[in-house]
PDB file of N, CA and C in Angstrom:
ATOM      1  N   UNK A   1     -84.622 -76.216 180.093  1.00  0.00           N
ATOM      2  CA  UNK A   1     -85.935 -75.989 180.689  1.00  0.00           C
ATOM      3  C   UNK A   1     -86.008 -76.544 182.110  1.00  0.00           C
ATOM      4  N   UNK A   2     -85.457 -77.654 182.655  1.00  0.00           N
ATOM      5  CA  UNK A   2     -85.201 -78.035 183.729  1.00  0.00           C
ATOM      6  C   UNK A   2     -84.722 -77.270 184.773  1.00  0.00           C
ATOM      7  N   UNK A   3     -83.550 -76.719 184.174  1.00  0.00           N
ATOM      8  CA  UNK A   3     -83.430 -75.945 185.075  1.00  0.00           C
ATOM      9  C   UNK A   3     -83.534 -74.391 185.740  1.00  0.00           C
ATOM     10  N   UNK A   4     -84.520 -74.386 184.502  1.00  0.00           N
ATOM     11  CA  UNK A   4     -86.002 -73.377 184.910  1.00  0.00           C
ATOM     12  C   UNK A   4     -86.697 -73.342 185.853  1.00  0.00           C
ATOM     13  N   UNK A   5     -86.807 -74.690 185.195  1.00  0.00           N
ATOM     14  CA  UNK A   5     -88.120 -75.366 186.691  1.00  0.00           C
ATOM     15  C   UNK A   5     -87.523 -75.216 188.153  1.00  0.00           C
ATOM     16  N   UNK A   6     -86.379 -76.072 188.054  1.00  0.00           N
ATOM     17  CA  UNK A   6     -85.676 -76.138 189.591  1.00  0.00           C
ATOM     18  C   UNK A   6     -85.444 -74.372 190.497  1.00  0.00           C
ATOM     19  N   UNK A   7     -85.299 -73.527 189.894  1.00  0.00           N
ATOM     20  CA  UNK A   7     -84.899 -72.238 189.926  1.00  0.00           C
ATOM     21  C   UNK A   7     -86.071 -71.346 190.333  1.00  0.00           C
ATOM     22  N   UNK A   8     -87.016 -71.999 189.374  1.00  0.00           N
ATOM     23  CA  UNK A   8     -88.360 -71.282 189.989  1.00  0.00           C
ATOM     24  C   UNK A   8     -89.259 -71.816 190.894  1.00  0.00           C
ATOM     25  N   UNK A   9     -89.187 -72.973 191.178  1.00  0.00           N
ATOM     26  CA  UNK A   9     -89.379 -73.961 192.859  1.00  0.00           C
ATOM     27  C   UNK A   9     -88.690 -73.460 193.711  1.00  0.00           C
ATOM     28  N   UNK A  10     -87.020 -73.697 193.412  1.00  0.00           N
ATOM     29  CA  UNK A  10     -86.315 -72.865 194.441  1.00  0.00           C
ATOM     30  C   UNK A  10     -87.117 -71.589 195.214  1.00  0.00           C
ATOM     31  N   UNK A  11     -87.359 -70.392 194.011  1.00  0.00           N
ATOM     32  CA  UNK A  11     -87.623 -69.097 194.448  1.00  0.00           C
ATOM     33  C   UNK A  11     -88.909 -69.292 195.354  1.00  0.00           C
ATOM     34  N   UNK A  12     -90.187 -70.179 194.681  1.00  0.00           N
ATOM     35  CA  UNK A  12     -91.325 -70.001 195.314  1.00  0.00           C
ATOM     36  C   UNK A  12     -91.132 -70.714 196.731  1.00  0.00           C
ATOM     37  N   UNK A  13     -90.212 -71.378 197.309  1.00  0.00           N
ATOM     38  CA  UNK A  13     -90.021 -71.841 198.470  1.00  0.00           C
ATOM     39  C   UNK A  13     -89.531 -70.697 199.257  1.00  0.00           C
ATOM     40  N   UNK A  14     -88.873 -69.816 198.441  1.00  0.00           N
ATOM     41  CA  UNK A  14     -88.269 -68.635 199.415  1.00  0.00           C
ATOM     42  C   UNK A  14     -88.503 -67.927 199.008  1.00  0.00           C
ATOM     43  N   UNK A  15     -89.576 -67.731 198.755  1.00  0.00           N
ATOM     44  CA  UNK A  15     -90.755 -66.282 198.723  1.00  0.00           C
ATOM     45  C   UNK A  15     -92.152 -67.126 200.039  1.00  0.00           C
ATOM     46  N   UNK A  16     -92.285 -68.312 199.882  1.00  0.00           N
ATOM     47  CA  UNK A  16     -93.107 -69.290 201.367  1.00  0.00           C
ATOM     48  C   UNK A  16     -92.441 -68.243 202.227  1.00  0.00           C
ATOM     49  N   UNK A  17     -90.881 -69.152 202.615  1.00  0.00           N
ATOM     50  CA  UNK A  17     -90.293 -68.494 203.437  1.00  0.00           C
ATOM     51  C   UNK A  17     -90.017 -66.929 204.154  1.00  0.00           C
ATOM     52  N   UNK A  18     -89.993 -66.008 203.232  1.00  0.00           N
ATOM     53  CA  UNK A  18     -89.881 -64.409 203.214  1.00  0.00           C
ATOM     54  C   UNK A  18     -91.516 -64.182 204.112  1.00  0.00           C
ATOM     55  N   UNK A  19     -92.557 -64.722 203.126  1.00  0.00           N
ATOM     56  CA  UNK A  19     -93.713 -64.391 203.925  1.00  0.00           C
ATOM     57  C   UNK A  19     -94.111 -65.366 205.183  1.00  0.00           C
ATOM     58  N   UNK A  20     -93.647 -66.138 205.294  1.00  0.00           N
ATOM     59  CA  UNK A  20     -93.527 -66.447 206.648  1.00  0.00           C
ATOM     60  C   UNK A  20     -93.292 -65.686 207.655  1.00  0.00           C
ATOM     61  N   UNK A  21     -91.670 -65.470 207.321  1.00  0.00           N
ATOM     62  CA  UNK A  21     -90.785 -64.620 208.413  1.00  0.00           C
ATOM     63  C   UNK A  21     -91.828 -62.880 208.291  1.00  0.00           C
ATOM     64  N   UNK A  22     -92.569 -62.665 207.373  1.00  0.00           N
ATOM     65  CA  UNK A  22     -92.860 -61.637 207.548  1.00  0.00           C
ATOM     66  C   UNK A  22     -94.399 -61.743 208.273  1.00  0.00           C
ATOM     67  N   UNK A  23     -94.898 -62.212 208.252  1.00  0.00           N
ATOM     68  CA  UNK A  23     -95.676 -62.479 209.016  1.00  0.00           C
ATOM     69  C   UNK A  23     -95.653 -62.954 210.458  1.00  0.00           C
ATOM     70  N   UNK A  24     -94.750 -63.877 210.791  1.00  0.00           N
ATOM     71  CA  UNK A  24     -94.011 -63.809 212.481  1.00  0.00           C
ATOM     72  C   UNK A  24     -93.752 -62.206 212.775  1.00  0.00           C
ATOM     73  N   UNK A  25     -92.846 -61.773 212.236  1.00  0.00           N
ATOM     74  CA  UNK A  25     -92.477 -60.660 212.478  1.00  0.00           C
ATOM     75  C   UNK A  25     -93.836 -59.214 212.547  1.00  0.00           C
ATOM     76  N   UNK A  26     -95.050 -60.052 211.926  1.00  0.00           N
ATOM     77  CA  UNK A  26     -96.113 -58.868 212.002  1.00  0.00           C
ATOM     78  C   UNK A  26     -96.560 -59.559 213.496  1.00  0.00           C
ATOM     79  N   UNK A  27     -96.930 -60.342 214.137  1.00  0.00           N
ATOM     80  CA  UNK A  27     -97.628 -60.964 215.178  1.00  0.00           C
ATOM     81  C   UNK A  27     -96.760 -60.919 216.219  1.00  0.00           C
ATOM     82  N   UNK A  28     -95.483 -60.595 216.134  1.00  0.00           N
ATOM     83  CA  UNK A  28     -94.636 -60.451 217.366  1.00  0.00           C
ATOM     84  C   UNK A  28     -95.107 -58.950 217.753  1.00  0.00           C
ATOM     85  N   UNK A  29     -95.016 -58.078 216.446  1.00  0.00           N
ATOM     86  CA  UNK A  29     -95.135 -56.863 216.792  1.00  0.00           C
ATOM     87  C   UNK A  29     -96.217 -56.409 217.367  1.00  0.00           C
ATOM     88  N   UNK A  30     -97.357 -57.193 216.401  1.00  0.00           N
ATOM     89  CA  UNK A  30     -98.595 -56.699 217.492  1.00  0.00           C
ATOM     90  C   UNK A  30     -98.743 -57.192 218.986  1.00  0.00           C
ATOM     91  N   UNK A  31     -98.455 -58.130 219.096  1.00  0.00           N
ATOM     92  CA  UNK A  31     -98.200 -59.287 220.347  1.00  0.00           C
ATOM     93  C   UNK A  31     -97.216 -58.094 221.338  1.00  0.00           C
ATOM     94  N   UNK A  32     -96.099 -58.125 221.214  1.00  0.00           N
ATOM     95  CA  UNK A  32     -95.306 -57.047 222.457  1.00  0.00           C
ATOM     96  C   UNK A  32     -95.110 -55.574 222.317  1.00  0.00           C
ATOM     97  N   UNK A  33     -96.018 -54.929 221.056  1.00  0.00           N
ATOM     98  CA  UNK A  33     -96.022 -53.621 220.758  1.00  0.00           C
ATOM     99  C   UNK A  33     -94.822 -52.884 220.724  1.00  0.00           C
ATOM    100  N   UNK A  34     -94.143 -53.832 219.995  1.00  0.00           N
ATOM    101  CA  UNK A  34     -92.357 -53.329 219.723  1.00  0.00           C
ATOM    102  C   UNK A  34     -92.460 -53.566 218.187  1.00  0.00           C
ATOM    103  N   UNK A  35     -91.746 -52.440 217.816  1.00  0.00           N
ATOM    104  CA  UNK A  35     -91.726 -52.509 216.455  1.00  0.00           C
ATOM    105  C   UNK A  35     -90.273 -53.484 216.209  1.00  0.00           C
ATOM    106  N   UNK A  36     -90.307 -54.799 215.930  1.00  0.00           N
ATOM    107  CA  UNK A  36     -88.896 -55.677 216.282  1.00  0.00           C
ATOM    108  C   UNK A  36     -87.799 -55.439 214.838  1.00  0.00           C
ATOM    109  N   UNK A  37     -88.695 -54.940 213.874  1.00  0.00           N
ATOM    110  CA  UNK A  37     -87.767 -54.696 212.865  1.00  0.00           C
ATOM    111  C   UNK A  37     -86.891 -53.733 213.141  1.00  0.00           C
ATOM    112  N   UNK A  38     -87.653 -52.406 213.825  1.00  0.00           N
ATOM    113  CA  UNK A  38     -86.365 -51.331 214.066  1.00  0.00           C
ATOM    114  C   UNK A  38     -85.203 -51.060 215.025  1.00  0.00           C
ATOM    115  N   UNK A  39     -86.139 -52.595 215.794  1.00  0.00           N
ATOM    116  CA  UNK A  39     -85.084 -52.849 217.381  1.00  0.00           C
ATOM    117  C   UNK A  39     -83.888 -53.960 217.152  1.00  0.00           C
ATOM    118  N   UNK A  40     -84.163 -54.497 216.270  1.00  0.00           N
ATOM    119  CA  UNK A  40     -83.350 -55.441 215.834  1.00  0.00           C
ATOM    120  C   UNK A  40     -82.143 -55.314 214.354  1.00  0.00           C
ATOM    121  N   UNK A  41     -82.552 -54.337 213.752  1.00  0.00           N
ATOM    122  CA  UNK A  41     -81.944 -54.186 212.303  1.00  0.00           C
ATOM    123  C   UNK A  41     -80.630 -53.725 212.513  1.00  0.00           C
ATOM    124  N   UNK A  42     -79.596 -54.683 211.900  1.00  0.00           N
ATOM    125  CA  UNK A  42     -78.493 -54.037 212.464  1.00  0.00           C
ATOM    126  C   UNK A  42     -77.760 -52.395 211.543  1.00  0.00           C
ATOM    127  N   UNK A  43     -77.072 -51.624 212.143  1.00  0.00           N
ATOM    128  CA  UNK A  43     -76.822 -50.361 212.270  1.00  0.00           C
ATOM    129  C   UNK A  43     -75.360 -50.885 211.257  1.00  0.00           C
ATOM    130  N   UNK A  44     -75.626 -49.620 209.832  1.00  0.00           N
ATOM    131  CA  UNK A  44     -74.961 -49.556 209.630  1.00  0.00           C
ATOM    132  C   UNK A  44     -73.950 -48.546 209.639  1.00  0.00           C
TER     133      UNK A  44
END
């Protein structure tokens, strides 16, 4: 069960994180009217 717990702390720190970065990434865009996800995503 412990290490349930630890696993699902883990995740909710990097799901914080994910919506963080996704939210920078919404305020840049509105901010320099560049869509930075499609200018930046690398080409595969």
């Amino acid at each position: 069960m412990l290490q349930i717990r630890e696993l699902e702390r883990a995740l909710g720190r990097k799901q914080l994180e994910l919506d963080y970065c996704k939210e920078v990434i919404a305020v840049i865009t509105e901010e320099e009217g560049e869509d930075v996800v499609k200018k930046y995503k690398p080409k595969q």
